[in-house]
C-alpha atoms as a PDB file:
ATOM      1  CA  UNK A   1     101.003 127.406 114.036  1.00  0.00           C
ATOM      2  CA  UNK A   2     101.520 123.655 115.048  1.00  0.00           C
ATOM      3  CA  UNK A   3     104.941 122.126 114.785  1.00  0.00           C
ATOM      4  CA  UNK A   4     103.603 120.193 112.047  1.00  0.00           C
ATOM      5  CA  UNK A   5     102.548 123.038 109.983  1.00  0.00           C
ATOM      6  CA  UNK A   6     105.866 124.609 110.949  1.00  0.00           C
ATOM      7  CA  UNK A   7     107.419 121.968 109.552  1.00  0.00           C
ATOM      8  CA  UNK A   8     105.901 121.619 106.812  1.00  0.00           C
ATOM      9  CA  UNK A   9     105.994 125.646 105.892  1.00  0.00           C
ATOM     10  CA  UNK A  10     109.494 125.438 106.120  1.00  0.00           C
ATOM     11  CA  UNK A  11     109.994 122.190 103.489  1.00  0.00           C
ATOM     12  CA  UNK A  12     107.746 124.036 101.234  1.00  0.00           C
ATOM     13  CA  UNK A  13     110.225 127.609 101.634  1.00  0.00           C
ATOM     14  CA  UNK A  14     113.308 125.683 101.449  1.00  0.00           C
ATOM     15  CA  UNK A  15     111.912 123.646  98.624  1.00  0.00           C
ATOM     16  CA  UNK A  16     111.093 126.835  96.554  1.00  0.00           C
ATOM     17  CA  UNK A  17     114.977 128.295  97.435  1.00  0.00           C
ATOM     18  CA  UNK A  18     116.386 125.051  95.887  1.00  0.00           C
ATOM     19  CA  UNK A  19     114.201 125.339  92.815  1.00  0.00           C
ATOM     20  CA  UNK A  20     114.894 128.974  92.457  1.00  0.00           C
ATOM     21  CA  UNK A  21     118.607 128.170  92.667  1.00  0.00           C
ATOM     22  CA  UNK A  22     118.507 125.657  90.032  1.00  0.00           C
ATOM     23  CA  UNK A  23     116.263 127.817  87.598  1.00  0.00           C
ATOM     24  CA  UNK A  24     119.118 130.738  88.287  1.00  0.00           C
ATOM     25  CA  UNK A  25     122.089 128.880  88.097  1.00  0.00           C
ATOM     26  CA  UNK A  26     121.553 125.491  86.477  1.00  0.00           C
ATOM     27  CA  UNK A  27     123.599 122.324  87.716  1.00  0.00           C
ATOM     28  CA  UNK A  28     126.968 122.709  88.321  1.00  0.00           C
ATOM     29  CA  UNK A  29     128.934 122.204  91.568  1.00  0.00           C
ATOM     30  CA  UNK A  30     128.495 125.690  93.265  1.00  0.00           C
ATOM     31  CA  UNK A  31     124.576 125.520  92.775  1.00  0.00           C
ATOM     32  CA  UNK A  32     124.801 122.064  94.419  1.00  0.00           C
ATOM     33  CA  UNK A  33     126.671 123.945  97.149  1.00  0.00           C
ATOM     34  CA  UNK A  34     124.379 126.108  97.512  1.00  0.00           C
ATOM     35  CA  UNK A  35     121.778 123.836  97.675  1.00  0.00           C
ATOM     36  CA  UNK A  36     123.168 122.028 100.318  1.00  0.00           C
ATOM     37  CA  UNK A  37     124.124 125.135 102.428  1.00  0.00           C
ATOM     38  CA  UNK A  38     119.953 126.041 102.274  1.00  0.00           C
ATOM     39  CA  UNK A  39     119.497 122.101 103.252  1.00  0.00           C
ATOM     40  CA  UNK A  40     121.773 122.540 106.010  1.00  0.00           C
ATOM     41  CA  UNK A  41     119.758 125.857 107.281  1.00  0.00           C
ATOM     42  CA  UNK A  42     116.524 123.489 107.265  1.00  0.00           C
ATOM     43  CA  UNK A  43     118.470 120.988 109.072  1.00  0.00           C
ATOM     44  CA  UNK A  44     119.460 123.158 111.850  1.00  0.00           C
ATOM     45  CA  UNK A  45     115.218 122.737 113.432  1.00  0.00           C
ATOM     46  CA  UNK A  46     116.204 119.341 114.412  1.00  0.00           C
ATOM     47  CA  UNK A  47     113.352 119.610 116.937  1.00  0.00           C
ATOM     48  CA  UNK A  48     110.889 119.356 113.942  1.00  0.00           C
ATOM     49  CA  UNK A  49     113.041 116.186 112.574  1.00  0.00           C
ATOM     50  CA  UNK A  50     113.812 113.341 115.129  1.00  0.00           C
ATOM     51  CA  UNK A  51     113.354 109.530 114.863  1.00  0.00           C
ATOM     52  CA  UNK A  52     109.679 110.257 116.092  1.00  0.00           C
ATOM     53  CA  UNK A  53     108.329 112.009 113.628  1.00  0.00           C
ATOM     54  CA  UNK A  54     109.678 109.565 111.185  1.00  0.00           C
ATOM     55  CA  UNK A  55     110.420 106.546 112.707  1.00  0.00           C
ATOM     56  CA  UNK A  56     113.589 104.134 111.267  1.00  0.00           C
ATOM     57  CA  UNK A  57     112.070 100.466 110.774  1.00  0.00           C
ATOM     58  CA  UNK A  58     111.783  98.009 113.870  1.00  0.00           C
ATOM     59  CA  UNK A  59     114.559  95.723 115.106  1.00  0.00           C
ATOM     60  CA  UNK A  60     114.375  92.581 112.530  1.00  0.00           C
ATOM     61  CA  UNK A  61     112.167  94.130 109.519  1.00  0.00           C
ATOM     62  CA  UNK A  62     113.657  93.369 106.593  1.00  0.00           C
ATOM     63  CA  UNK A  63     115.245  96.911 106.122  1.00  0.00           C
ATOM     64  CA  UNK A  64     117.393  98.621 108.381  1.00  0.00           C
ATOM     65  CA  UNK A  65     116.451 102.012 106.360  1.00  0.00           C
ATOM     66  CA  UNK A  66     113.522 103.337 104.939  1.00  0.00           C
ATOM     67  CA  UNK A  67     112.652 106.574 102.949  1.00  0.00           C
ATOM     68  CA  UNK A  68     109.827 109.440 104.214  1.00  0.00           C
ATOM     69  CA  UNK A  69     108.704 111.609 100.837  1.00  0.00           C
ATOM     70  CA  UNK A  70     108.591 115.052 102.172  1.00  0.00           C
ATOM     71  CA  UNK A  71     108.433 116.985  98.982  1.00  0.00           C
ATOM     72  CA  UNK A  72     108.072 116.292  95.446  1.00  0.00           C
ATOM     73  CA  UNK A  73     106.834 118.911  92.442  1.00  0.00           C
ATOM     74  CA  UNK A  74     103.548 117.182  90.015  1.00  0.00           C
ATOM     75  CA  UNK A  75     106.572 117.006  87.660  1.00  0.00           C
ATOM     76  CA  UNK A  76     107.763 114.621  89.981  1.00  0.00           C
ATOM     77  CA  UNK A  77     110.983 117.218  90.313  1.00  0.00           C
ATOM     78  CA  UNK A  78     112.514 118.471  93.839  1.00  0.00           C
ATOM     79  CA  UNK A  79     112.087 115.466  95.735  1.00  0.00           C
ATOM     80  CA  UNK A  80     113.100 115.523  99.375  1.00  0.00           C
ATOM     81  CA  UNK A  81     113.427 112.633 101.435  1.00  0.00           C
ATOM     82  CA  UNK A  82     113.748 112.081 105.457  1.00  0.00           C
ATOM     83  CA  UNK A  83     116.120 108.988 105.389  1.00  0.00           C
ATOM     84  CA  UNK A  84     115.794 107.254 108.907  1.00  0.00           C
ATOM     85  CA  UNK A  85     117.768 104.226 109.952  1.00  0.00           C
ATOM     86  CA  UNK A  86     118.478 102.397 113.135  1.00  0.00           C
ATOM     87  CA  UNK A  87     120.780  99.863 112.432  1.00  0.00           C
ATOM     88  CA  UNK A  88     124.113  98.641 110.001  1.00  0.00           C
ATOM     89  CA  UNK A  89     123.136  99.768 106.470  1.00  0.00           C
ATOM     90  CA  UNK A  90     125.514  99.916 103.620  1.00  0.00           C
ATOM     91  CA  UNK A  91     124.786 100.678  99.577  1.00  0.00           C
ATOM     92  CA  UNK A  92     126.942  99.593  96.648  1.00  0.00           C
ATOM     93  CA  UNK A  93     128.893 102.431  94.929  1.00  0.00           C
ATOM     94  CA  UNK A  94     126.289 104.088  92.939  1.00  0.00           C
ATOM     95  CA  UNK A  95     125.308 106.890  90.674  1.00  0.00           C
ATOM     96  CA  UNK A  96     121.833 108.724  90.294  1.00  0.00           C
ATOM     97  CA  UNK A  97     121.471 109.808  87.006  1.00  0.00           C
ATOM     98  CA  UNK A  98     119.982 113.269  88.429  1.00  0.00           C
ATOM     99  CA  UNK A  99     121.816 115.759  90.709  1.00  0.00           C
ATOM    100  CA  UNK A 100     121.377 114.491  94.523  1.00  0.00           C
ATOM    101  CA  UNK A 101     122.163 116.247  97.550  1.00  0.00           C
ATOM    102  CA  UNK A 102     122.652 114.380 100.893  1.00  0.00           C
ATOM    103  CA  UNK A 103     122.553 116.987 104.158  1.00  0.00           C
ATOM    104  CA  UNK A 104     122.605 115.523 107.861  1.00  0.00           C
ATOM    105  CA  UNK A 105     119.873 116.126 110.687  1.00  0.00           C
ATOM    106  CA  UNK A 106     120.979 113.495 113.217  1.00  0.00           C
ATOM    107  CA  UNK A 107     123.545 110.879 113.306  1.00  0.00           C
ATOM    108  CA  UNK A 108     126.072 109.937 111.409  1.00  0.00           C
ATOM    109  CA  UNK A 109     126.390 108.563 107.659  1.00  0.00           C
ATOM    110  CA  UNK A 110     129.421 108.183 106.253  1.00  0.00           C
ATOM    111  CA  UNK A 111     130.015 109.037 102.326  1.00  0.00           C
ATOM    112  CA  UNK A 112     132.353 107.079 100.202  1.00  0.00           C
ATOM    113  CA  UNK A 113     133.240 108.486  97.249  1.00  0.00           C
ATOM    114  CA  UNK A 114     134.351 106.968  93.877  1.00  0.00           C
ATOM    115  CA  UNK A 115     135.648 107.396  90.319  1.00  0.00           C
ATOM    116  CA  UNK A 116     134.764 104.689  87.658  1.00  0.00           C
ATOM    117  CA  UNK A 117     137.392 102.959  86.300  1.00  0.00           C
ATOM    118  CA  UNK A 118     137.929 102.751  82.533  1.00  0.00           C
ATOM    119  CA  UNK A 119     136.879  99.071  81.841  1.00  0.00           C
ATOM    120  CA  UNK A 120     134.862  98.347  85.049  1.00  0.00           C
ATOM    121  CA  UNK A 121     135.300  99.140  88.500  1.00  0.00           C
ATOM    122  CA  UNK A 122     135.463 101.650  91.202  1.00  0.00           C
ATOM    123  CA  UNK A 123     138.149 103.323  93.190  1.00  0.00           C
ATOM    124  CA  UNK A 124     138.059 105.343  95.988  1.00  0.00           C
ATOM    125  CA  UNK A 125     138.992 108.656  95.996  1.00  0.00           C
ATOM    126  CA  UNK A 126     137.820 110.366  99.147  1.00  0.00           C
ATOM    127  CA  UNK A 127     135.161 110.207 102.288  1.00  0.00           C
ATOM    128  CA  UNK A 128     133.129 112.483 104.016  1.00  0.00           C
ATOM    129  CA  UNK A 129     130.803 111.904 107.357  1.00  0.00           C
ATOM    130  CA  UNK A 130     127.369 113.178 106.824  1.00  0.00           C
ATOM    131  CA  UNK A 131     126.259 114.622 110.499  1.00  0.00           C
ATOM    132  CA  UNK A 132     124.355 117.291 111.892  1.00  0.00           C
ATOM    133  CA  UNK A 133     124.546 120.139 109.524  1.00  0.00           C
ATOM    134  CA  UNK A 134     127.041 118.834 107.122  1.00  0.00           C
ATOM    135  CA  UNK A 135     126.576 117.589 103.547  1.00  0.00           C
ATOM    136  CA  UNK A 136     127.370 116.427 100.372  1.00  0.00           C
ATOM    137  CA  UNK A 137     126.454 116.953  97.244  1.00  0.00           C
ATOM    138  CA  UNK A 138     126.606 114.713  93.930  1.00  0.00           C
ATOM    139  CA  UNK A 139     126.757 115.422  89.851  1.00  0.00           C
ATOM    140  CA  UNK A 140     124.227 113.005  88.070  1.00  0.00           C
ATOM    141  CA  UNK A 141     127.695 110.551  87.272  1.00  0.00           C
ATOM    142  CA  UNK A 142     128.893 111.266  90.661  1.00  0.00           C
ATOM    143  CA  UNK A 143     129.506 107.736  92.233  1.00  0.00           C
ATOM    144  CA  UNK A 144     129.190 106.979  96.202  1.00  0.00           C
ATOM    145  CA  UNK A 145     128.021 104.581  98.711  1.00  0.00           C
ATOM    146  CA  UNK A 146     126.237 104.916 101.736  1.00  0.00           C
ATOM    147  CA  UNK A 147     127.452 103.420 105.262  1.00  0.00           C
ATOM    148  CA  UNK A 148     125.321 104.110 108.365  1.00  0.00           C
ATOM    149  CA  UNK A 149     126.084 102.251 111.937  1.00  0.00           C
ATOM    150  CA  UNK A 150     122.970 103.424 114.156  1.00  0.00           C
ATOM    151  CA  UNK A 151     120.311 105.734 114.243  1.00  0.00           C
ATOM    152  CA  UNK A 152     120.630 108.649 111.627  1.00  0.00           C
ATOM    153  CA  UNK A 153     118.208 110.887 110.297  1.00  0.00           C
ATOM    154  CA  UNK A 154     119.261 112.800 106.883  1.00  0.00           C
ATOM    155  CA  UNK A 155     117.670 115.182 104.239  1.00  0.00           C
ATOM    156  CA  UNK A 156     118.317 113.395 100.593  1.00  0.00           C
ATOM    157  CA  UNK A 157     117.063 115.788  97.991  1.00  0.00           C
ATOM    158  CA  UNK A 158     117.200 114.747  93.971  1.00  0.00           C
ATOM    159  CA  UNK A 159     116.358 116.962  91.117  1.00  0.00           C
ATOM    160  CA  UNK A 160     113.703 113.883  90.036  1.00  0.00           C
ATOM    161  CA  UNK A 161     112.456 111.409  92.473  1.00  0.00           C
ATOM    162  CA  UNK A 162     113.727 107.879  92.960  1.00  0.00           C
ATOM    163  CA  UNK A 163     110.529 106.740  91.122  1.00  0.00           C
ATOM    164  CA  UNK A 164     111.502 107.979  88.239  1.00  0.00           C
ATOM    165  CA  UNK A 165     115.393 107.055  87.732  1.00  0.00           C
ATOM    166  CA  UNK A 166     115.563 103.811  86.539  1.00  0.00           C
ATOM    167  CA  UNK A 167     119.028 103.781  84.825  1.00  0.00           C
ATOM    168  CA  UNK A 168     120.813 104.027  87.995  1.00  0.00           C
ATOM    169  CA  UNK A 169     123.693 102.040  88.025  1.00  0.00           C
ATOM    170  CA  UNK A 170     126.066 100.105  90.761  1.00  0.00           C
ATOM    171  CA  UNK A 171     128.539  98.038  91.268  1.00  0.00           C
ATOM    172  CA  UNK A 172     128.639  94.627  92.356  1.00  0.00           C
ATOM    173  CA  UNK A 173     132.264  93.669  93.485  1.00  0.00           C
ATOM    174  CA  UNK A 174     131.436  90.264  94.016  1.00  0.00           C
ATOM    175  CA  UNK A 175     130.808  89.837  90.281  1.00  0.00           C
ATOM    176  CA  UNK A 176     133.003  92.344  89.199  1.00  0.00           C
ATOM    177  CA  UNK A 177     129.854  93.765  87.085  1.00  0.00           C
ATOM    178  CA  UNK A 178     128.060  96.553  86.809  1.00  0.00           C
ATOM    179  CA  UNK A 179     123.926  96.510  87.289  1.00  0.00           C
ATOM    180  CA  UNK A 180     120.695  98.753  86.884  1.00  0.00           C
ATOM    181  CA  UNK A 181     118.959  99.452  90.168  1.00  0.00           C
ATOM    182  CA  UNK A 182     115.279  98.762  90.338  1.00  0.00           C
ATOM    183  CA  UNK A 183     113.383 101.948  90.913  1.00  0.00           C
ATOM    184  CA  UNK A 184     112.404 102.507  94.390  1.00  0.00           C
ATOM    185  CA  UNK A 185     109.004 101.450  95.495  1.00  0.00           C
ATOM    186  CA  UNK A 186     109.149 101.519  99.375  1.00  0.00           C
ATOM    187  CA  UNK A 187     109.166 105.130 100.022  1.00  0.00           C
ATOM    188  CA  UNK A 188     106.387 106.465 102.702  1.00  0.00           C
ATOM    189  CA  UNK A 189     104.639 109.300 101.793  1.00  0.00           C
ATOM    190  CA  UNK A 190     105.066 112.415 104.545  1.00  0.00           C
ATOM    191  CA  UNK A 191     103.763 114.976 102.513  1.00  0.00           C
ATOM    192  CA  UNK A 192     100.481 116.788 104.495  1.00  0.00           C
ATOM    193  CA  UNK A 193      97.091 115.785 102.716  1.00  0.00           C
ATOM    194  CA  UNK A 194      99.044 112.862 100.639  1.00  0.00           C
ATOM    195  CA  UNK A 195      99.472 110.048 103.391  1.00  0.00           C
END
């Protein structure tokens, strides 16, 4: 077996632990745990995961980060995403309307995480640096933003893909409003036989 079929073996096993954890256990906060704990063990082959394989976009494209679709059910359920970045990249608080489940390979991303305020708003209630091996793991109404400083390299896994979510919601402190994100559309299918 090839490194890439290695790889790609052991998406599709830890793939089928995460679904058979939801189907046992539904979503709550200890099946997200466990869910990331089974990311984590797929995170520890970082030889079969580096900026290589799925390269970060070039100095000046328009987006420091980009997306690599490494799993997704016909359903369009279980997606898992290499998220590569080489450069200063930072989200708006957000939600995801699904559960999502954020588990470091390489690098560092650091978490921030909110509560909504009754009449509009955010406020910070905790952080937590995303690195080798480490993770987090979010409720559908679960609220956090993303801040990465360099190269990084993490598993982001959501019970539906990005595609299909397009009631997520953020924050825009500048207007002191809250807005819809647009459904992804830039993600790069990694998937063998679907490139």
């Amino acid at each position: 077996m090839n490194r890439i079929e290695e790889r790609n073996s052991l998406i599709a096993s830890a793939v089928a632990d995460v679904r058979a954890i939801e189907a046992g256990e539904g979503v709550t906060r200890e099946s997200l745990g466990k869910i990331r704990t089974r990311l984590a063990k797929l995170a520890e082959r970082t030889d079969l995961f580096t900026l290589d394989d799925f390269p970060p976009p070039k100095p000046g494209d328009r987006r420091s980060s980009c997306l690599y679709r490494l799993a997704e059910d016909d359903d369009h359920r279980f997606a898992l995403y290499a998220n590569t970045g080489n450069g200063s990249y930072a989200s708006p608080a957000h939600n995801h309307t699904t559960w999502a489940v954020i588990v470091g390979v390489s690098g560092e991303e650091l978490n921030r995480l909110y509560d909504r305020i009754p009449g509009g708003g955010v406020r910070e209630k905790g952080q937590h640096v995303v690195r080798q091996g480490t993770g987090v793991a979010f409720m559908p109404d679960d609220f956090h933003s993303i801040h990465i400083d360099g190269a990084v390299l993490n598993f982001h896994m959501y019970g539906l893909a990005l595609e299909q979510l397009p009631r997520r919601e953020y924050y825009d402190p500048a207007k002191d409003a809250w807005a819809v994100y647009p459904p992804h559309s830039d993600i790069r299918e990694a998937r063998p036989g679907r490139a």
